[in-house]
N, C-alpha and C. Protein backbone atom coordinates (compact mmCIF):
# COMPACT_ATOMS: atom_id res chain seq x y z
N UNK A 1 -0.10 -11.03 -9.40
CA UNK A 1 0.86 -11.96 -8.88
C UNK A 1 1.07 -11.63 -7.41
N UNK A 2 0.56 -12.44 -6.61
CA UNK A 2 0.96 -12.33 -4.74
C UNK A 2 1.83 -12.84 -4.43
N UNK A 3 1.83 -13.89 -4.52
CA UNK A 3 3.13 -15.35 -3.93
C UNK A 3 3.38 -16.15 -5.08
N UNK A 4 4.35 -16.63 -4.31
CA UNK A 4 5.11 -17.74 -5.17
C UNK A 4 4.32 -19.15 -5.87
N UNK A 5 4.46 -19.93 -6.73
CA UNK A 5 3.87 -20.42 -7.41
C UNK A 5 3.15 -21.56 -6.17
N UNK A 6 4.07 -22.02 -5.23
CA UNK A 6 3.80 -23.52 -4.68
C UNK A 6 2.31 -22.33 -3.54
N UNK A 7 2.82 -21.09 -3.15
CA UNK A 7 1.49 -20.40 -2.17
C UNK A 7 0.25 -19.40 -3.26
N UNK A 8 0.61 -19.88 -4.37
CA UNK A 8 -0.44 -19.28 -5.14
C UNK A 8 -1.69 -19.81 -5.25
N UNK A 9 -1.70 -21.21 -5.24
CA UNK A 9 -3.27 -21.62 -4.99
C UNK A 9 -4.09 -21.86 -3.76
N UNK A 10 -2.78 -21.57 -3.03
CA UNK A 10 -3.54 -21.12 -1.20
C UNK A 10 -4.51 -20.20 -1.42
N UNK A 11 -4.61 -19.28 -2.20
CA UNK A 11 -4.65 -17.98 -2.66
C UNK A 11 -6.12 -17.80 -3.81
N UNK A 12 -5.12 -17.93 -4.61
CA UNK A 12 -6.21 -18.08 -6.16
C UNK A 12 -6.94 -19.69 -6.55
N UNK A 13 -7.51 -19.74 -7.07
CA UNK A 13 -8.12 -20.95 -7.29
C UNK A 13 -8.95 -20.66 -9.20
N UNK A 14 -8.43 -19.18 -9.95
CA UNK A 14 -9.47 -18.76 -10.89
C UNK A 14 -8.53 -19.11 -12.23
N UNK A 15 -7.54 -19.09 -11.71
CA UNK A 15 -5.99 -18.85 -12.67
C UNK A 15 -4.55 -19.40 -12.24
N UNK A 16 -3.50 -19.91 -12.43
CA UNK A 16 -2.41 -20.19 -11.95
C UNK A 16 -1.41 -19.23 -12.14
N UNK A 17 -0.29 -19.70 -11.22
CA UNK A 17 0.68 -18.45 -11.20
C UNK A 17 1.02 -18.39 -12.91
N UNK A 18 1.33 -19.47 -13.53
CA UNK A 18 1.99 -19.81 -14.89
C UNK A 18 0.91 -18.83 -16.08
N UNK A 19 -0.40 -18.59 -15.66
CA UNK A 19 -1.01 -17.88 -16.19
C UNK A 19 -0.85 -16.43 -16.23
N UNK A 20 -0.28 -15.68 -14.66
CA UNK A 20 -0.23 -14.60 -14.58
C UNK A 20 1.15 -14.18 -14.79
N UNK A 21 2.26 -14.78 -14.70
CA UNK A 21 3.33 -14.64 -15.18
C UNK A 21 3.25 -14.55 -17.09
N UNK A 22 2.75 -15.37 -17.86
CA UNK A 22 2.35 -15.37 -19.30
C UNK A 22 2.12 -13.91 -19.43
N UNK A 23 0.40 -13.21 -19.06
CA UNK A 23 -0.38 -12.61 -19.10
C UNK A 23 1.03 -11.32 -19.12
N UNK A 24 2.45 -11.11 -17.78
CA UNK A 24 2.94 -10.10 -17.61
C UNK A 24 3.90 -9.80 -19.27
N UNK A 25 3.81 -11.47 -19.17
CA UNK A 25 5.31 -11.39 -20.45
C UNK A 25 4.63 -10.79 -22.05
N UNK A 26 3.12 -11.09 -22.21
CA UNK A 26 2.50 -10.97 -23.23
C UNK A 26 2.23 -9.28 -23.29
N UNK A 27 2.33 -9.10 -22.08
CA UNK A 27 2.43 -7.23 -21.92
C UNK A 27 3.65 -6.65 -22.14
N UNK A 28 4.52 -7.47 -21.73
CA UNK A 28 6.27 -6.67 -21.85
C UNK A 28 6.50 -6.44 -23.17
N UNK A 29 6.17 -7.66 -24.19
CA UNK A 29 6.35 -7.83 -25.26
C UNK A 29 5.68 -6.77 -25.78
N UNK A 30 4.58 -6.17 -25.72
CA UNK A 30 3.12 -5.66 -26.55
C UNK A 30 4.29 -4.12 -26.35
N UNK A 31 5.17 -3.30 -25.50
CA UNK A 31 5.68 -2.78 -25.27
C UNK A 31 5.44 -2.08 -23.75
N UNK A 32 4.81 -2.54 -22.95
CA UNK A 32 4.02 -1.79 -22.10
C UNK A 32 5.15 -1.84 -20.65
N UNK A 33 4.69 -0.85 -20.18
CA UNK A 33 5.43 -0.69 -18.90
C UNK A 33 4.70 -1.78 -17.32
N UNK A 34 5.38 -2.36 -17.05
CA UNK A 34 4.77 -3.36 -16.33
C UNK A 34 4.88 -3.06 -14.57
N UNK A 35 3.64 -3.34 -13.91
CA UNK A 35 3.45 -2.73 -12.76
C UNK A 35 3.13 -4.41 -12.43
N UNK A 36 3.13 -5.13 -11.24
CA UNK A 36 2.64 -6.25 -10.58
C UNK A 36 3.96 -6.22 -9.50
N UNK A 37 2.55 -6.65 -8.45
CA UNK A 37 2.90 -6.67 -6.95
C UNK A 37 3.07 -7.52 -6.20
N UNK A 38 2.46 -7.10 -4.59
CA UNK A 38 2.27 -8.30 -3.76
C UNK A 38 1.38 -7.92 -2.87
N UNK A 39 0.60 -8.76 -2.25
CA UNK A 39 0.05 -8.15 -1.06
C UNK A 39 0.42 -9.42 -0.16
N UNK A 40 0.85 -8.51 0.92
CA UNK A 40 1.27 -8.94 2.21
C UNK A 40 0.41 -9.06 3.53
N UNK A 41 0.66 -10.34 4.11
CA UNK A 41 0.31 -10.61 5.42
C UNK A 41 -1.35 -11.60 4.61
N UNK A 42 -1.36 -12.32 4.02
CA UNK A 42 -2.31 -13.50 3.80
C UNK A 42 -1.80 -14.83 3.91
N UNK A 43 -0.65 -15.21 5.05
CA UNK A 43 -0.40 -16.49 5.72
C UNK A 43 0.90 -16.93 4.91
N UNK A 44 1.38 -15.96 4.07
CA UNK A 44 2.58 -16.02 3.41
C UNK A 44 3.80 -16.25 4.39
N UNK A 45 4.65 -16.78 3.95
CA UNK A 45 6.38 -17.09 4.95
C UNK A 45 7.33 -16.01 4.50
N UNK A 46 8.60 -15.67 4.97
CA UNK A 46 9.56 -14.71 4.91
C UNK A 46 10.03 -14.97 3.51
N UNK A 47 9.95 -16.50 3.12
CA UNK A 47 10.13 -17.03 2.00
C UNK A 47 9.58 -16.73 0.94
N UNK A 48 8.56 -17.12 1.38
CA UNK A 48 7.55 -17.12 0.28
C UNK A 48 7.48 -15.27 -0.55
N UNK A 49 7.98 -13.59 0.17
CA UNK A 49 7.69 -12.77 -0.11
C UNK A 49 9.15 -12.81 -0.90
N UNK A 50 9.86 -13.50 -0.27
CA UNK A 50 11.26 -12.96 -1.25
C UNK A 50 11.39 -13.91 -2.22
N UNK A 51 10.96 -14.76 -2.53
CA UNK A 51 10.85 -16.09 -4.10
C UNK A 51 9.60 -14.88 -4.56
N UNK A 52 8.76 -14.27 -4.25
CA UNK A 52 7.78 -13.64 -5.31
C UNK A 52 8.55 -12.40 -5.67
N UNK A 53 9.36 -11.68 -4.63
CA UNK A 53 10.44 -10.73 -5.41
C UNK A 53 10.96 -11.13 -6.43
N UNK A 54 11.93 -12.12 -6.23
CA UNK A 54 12.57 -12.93 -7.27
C UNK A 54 11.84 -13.15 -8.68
N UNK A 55 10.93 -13.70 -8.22
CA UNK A 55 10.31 -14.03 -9.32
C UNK A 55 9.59 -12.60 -10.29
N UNK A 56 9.18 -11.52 -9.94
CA UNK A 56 8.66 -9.97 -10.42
C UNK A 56 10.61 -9.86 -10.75
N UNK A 57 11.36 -9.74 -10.66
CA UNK A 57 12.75 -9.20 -10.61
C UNK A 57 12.96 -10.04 -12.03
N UNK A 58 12.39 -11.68 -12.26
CA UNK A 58 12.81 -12.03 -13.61
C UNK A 58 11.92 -11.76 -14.47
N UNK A 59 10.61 -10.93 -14.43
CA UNK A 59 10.19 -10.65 -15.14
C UNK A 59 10.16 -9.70 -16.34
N UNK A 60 10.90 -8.85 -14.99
CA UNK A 60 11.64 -7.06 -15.31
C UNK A 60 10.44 -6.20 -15.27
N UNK A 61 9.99 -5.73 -14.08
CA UNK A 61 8.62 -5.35 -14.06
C UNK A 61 9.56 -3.25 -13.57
N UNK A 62 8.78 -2.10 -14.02
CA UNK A 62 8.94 -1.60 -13.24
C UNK A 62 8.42 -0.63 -12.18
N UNK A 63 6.99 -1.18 -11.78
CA UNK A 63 6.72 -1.19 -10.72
C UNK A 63 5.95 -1.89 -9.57
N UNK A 64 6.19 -1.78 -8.97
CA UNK A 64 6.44 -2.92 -7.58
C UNK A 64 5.14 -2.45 -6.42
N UNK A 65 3.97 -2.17 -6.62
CA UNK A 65 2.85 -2.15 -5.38
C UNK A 65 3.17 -3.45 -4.02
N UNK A 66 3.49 -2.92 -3.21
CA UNK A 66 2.94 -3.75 -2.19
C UNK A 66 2.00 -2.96 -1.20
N UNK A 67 1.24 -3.78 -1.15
CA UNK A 67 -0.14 -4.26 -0.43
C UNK A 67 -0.40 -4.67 0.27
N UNK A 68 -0.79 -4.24 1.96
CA UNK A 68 -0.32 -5.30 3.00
C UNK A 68 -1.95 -5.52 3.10
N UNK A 69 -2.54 -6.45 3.29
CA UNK A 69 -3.73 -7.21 3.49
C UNK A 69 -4.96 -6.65 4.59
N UNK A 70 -6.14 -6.49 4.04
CA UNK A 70 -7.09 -5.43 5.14
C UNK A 70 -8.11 -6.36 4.95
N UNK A 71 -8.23 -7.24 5.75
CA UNK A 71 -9.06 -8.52 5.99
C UNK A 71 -10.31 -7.60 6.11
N UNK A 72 -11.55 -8.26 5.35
CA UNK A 72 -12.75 -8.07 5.43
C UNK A 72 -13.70 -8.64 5.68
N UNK A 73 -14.26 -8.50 6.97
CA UNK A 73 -15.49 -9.20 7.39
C UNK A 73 -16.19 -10.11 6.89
N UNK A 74 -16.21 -11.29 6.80
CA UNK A 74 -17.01 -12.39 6.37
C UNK A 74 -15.97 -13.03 4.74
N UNK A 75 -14.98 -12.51 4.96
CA UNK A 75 -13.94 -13.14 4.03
C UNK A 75 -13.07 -14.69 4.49
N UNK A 76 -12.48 -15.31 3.86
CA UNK A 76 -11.45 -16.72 4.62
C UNK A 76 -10.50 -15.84 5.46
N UNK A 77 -9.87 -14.93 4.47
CA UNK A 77 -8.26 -14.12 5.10
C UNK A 77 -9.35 -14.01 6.00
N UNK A 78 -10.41 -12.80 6.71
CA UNK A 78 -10.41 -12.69 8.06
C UNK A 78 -10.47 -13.47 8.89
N UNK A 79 -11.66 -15.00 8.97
CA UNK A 79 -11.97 -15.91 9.28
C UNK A 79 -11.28 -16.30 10.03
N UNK A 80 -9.52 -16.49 9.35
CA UNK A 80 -8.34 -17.09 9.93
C UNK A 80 -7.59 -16.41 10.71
N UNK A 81 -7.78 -14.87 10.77
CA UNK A 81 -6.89 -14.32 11.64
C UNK A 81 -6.06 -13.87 11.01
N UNK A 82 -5.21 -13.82 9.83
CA UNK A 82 -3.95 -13.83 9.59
C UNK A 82 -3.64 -12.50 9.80
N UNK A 83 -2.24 -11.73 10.03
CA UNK A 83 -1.99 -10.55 10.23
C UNK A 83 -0.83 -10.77 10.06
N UNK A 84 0.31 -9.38 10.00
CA UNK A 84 1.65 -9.27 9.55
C UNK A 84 1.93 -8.13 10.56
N UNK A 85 3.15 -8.11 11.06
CA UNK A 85 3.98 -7.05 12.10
C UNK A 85 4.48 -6.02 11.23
N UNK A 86 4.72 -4.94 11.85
CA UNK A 86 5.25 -3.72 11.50
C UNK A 86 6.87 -3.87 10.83
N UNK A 87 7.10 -5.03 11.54
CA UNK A 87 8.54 -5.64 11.64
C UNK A 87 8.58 -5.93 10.29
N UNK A 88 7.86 -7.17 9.72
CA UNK A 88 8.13 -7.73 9.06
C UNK A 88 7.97 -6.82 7.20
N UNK A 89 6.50 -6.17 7.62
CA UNK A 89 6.43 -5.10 6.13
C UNK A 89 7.41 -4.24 5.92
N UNK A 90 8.14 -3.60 7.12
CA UNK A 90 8.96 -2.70 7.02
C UNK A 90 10.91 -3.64 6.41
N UNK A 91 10.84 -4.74 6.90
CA UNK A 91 11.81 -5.71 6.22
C UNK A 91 11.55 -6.09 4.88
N UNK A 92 10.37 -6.47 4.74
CA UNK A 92 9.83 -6.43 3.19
C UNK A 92 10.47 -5.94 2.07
N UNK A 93 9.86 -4.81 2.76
CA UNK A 93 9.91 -2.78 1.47
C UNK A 93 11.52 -3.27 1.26
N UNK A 94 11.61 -3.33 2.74
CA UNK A 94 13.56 -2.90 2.33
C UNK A 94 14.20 -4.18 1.15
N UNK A 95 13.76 -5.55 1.78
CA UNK A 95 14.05 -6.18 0.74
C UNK A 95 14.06 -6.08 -0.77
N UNK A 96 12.51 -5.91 -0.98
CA UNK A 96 12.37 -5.52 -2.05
C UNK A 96 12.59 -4.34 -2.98
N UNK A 97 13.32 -3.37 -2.35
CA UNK A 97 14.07 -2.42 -2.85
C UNK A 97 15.32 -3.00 -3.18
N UNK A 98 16.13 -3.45 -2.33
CA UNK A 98 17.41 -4.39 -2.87
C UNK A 98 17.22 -4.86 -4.04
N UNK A 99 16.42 -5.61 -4.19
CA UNK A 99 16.10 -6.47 -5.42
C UNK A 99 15.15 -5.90 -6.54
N UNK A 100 15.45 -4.55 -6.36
CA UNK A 100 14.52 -4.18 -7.17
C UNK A 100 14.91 -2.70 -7.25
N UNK A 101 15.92 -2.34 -7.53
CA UNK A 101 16.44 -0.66 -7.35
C UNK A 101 16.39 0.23 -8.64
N UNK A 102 15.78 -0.31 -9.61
CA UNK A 102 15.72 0.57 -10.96
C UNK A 102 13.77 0.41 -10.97
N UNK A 103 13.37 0.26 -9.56
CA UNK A 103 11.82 -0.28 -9.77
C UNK A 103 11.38 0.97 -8.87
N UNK A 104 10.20 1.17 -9.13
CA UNK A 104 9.22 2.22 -8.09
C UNK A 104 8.63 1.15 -6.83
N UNK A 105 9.11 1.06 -5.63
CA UNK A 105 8.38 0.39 -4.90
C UNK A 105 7.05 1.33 -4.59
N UNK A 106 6.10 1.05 -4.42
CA UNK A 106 5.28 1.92 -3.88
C UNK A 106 4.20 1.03 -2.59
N UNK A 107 4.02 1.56 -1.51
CA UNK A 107 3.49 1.12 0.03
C UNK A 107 1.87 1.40 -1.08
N UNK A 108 1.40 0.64 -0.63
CA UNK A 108 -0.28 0.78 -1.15
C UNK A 108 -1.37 0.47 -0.05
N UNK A 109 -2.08 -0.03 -0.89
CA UNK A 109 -3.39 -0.52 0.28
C UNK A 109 -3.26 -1.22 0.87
N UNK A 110 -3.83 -1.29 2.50
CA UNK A 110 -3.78 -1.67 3.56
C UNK A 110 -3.00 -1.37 4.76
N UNK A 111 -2.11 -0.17 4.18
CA UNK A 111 -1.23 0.22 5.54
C UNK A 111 -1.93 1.30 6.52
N UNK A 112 -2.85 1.28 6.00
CA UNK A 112 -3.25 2.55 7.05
C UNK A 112 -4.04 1.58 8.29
N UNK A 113 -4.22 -0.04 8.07
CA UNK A 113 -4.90 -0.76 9.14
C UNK A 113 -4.11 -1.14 9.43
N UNK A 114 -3.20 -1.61 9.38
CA UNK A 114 -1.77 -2.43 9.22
C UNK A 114 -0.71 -1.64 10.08
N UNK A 115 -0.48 -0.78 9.94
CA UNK A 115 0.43 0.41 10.61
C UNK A 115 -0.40 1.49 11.19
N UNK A 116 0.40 1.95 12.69
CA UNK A 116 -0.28 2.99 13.10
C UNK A 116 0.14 4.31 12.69
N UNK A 117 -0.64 5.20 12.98
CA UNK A 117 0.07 6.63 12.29
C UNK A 117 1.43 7.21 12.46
N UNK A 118 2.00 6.62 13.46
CA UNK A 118 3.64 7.13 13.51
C UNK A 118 4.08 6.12 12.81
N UNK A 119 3.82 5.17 12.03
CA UNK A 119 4.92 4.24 11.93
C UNK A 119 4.88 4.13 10.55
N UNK A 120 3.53 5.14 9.85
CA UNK A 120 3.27 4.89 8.27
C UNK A 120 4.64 5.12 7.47
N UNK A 121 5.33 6.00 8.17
CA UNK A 121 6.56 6.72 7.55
C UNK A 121 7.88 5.48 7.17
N UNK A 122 7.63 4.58 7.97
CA UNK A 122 8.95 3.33 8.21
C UNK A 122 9.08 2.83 6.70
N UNK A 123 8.70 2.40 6.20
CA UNK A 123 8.64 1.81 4.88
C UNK A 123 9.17 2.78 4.15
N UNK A 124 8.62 4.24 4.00
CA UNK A 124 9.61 4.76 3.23
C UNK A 124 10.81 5.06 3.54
N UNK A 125 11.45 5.22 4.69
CA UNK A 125 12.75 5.22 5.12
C UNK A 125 13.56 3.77 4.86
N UNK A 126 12.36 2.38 4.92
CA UNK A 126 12.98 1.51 4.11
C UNK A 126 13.35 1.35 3.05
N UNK A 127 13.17 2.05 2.11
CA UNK A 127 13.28 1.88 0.62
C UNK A 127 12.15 2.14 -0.28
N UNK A 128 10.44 2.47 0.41
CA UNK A 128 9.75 2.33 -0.65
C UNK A 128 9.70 4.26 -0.94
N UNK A 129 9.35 4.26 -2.53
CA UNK A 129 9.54 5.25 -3.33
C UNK A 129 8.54 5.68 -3.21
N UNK A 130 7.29 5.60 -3.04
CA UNK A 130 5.89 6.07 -3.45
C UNK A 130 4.82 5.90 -2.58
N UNK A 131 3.63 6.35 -2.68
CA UNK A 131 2.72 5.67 -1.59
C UNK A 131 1.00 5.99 -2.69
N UNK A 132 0.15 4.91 -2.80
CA UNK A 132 -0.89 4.83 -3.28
C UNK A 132 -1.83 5.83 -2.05
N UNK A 133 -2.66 6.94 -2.85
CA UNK A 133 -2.84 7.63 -1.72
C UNK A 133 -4.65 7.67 -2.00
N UNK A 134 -5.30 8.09 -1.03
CA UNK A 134 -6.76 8.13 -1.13
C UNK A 134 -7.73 6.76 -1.10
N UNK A 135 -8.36 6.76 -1.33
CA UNK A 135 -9.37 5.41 -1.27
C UNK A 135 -9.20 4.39 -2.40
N UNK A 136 -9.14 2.77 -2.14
CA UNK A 136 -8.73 1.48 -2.72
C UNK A 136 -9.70 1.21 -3.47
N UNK A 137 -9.64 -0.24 -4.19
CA UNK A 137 -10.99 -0.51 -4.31
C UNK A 137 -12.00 -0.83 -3.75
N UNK A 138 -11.54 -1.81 -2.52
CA UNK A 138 -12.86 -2.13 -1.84
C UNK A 138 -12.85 -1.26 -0.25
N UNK A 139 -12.01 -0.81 0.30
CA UNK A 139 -11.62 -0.25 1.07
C UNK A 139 -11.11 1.38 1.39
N UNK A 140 -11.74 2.28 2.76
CA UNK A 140 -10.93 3.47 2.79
C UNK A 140 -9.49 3.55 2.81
N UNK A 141 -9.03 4.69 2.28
CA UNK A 141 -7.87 5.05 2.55
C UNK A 141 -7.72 6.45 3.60
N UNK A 142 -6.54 7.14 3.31
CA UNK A 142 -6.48 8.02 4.12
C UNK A 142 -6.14 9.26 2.99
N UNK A 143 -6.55 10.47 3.72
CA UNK A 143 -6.37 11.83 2.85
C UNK A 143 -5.16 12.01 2.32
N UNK A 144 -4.78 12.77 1.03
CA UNK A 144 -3.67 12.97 0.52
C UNK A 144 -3.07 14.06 1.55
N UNK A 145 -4.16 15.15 2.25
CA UNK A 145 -2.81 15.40 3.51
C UNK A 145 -2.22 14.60 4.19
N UNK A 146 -3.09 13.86 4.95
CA UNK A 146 -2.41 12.95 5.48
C UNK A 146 -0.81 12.32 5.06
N UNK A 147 -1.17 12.06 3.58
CA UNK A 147 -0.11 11.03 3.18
C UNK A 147 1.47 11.50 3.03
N UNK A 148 1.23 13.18 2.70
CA UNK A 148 2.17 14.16 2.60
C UNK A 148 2.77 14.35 3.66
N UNK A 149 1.89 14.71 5.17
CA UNK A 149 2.36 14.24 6.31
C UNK A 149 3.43 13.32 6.67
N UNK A 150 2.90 12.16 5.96
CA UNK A 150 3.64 10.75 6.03
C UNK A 150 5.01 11.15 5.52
N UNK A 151 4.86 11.35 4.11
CA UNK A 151 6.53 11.52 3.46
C UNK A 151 7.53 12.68 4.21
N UNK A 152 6.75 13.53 4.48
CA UNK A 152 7.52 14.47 5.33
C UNK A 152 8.14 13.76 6.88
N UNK A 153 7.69 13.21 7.14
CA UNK A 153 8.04 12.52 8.67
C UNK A 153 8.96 11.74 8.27
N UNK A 154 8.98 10.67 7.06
CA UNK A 154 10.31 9.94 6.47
C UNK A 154 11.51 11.15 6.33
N UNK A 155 11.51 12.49 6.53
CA UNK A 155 12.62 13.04 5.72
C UNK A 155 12.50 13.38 4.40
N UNK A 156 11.30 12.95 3.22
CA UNK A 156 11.22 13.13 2.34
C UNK A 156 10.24 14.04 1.52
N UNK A 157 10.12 14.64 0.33
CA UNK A 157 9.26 15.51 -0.15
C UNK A 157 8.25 14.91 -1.14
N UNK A 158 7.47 15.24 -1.60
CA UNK A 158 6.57 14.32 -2.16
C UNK A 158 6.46 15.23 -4.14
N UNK A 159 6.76 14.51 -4.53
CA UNK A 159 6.88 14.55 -6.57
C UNK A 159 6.26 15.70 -6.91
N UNK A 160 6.87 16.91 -7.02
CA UNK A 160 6.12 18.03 -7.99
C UNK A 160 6.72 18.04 -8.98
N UNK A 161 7.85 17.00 -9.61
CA UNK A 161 8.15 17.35 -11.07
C UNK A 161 6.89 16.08 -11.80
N UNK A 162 6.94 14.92 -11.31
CA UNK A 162 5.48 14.33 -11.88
C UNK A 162 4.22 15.04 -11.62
N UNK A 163 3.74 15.39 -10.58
CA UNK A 163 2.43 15.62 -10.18
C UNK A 163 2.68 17.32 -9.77
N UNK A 164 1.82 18.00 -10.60
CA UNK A 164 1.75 19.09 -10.37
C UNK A 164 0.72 19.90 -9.24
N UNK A 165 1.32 20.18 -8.36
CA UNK A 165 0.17 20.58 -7.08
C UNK A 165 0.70 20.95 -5.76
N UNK A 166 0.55 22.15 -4.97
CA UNK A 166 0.97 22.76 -3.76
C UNK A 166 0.67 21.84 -2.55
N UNK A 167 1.55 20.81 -2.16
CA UNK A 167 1.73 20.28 -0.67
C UNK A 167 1.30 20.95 0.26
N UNK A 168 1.42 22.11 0.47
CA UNK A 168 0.49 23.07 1.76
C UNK A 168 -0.63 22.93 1.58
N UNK A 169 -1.20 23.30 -0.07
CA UNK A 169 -2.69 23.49 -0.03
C UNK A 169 -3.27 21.98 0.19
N UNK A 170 -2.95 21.09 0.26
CA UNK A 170 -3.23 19.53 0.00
C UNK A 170 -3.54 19.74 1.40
N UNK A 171 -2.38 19.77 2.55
CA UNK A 171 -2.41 19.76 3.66
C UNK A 171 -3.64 20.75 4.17
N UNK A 172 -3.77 21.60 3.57
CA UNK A 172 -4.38 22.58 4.22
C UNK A 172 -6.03 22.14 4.13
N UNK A 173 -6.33 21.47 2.73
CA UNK A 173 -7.81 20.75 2.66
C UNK A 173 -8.19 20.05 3.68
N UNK A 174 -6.98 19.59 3.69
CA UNK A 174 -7.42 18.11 4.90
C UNK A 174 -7.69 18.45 6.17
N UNK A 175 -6.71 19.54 6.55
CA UNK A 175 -7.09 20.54 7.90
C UNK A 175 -8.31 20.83 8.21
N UNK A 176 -8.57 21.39 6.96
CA UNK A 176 -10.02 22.18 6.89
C UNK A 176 -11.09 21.14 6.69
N UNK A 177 -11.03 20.14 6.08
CA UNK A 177 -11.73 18.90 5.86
C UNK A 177 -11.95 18.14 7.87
N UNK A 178 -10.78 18.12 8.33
CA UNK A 178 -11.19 17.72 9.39
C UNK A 178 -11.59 18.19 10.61
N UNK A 179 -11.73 19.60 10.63
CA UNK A 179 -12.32 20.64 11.37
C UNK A 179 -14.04 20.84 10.74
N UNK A 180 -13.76 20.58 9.75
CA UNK A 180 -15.78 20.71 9.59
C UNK A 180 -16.17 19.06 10.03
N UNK A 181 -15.35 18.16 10.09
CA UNK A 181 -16.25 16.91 10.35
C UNK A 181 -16.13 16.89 12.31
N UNK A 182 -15.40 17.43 12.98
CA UNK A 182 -15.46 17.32 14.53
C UNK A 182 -16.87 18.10 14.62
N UNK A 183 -17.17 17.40 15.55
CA UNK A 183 -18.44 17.94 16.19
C UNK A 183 -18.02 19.22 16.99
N UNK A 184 -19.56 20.09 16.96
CA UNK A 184 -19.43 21.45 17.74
C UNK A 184 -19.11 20.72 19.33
N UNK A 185 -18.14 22.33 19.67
CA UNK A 185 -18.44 22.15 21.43
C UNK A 185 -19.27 22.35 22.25
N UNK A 186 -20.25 21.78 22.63
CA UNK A 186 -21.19 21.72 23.68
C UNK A 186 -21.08 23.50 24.58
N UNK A 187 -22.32 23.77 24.77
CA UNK A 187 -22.04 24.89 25.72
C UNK A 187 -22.89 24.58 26.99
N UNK A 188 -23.67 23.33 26.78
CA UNK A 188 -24.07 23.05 28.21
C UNK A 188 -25.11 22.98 28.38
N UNK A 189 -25.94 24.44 27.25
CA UNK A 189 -27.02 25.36 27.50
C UNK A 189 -28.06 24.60 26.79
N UNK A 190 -29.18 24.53 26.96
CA UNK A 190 -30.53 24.16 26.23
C UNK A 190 -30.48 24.80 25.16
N UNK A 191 -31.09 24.01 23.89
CA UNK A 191 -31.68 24.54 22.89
C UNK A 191 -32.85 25.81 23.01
N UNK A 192 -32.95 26.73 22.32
CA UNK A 192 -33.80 27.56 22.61
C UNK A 192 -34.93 27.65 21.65
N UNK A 193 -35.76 27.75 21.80
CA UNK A 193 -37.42 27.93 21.03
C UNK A 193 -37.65 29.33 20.28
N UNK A 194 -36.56 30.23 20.35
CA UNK A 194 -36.55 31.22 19.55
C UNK A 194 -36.36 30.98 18.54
C-alpha cells in the first residue's frame, strides 16, 4: 500500500488499492502481525501521504516502513524527475508517528540517496523508531556501522534487548571494512623489477 486510493493507479496498474487493503485485513484476521507502508517522493501531495496514514491507521497495522523513492535509471519515476525535500520526509516521519504511536515507524529504503549523511539522523529525532539497515532489494544500502552512527547522532541507542550484538564491534567492522577498500598512498616511486 503507497498512496491513497484516487493516487494508487498513478502508481500500480497490477492490483487496486481495494485489493491490497483486503489482502491486509485477510492477514489481520489469519492472526498475523501486520507491517505495510509507504514510499515517498513518487509525485505524491502532502495529502495524499497523510489520507495513506489514515488509511494504514484504520487498518491497525503495527508496523509502518517508510520508503522514500531511489529512482532507477530507465524507470517512469526517473524519467519524470520526481524527488522529495529533506523538509518534507522529515514532516512525514513526524506525522506519521502522531498517527501512529503504538506503531514501529521505521526510515527504510531510499534515504541514504534522499538524505545526506548529516541529515540521516532527522527522521529519527522526528519520531521514526527504527531504521531498515544494509542492502534493499533492488538497491545499495549503507553499512550497519554506518547506521548506528546515525542513531547515535539522533541522541539515541540502537536495540540490544531485541537484537543481540556489540555496537562498537559493528562500528568497528565498518572502520576496518573501509580502510581496506581506500586505496594505498602513492609514494611517488616506480615500481621495481625486483
Amino acid at each position: 500500500m503507497c498512496i491513497r486510493d484516487s493516487y494508487f493507479p498513478e502508481i500500480v496498474d497490477t492490483h487496486s488499492f481495494e485489493d491490497r487493503v483486503q489482502t491486509l485485513e485477510v492477514a489481520k484476521e489469519a492472526g498475523m502481525d501486520l507491517c505495510a507502508g509507504v514510499i515517498l517522493g513518487m509525485g505524491e501531495t502532502p495529502t495524499d501521504r497523510v489520507e495513506a496514514a489514515i488509511a494504514l491507521q484504520d487498518i491497525g497495522i503495527s508496523s509502518l516502513p517508510v520508503n522514500v523513492l531511489n529512482p532507477v535509471e530507465g524507470t517512469p519515476l526517473y524519467e519524470q524527475g520526481v524527488s522529495i525535500s529533506t523538509e518534507e520526509i522529515v514532516k512525514t516521519v513526524a506525522v506519521y508517528k502522531l498517527l501512529h504511536p503504538e506503531s514501529r515507524v521505521r526510515l527504510t529504503g531510499g534515504r541514504e540517496v534522499n538524505l545526506a549523511p548529516d541529515e540521516q539522523h532527522l527522521p529519527l529525532e522526528a519520531g521514526a523508531d527504527g531504521l531498515l539497515t544494509g542492502d534493499y532489494l533492488t538497491t545499495e544500502g549503507q553499512s550497519p556501522g554506518e547506521d548506528i552512527e546515525i542513531i547515535e547522532r539522533a541522541g539515541l541507542e540502537p536495540n540490544q534487548e531485541t537484537n543481540d550484538f556489540d555496537p562498537d564491534e559493528v562500528k568497528a567492522r565498518h572502520s576496518d571494512a573501509a580502510e581496506s577498500t581506500e586505496p594505498a598512498a602513492s609514494t611517488g616511486a616506480e615500481p621495481s623489477d625486483d
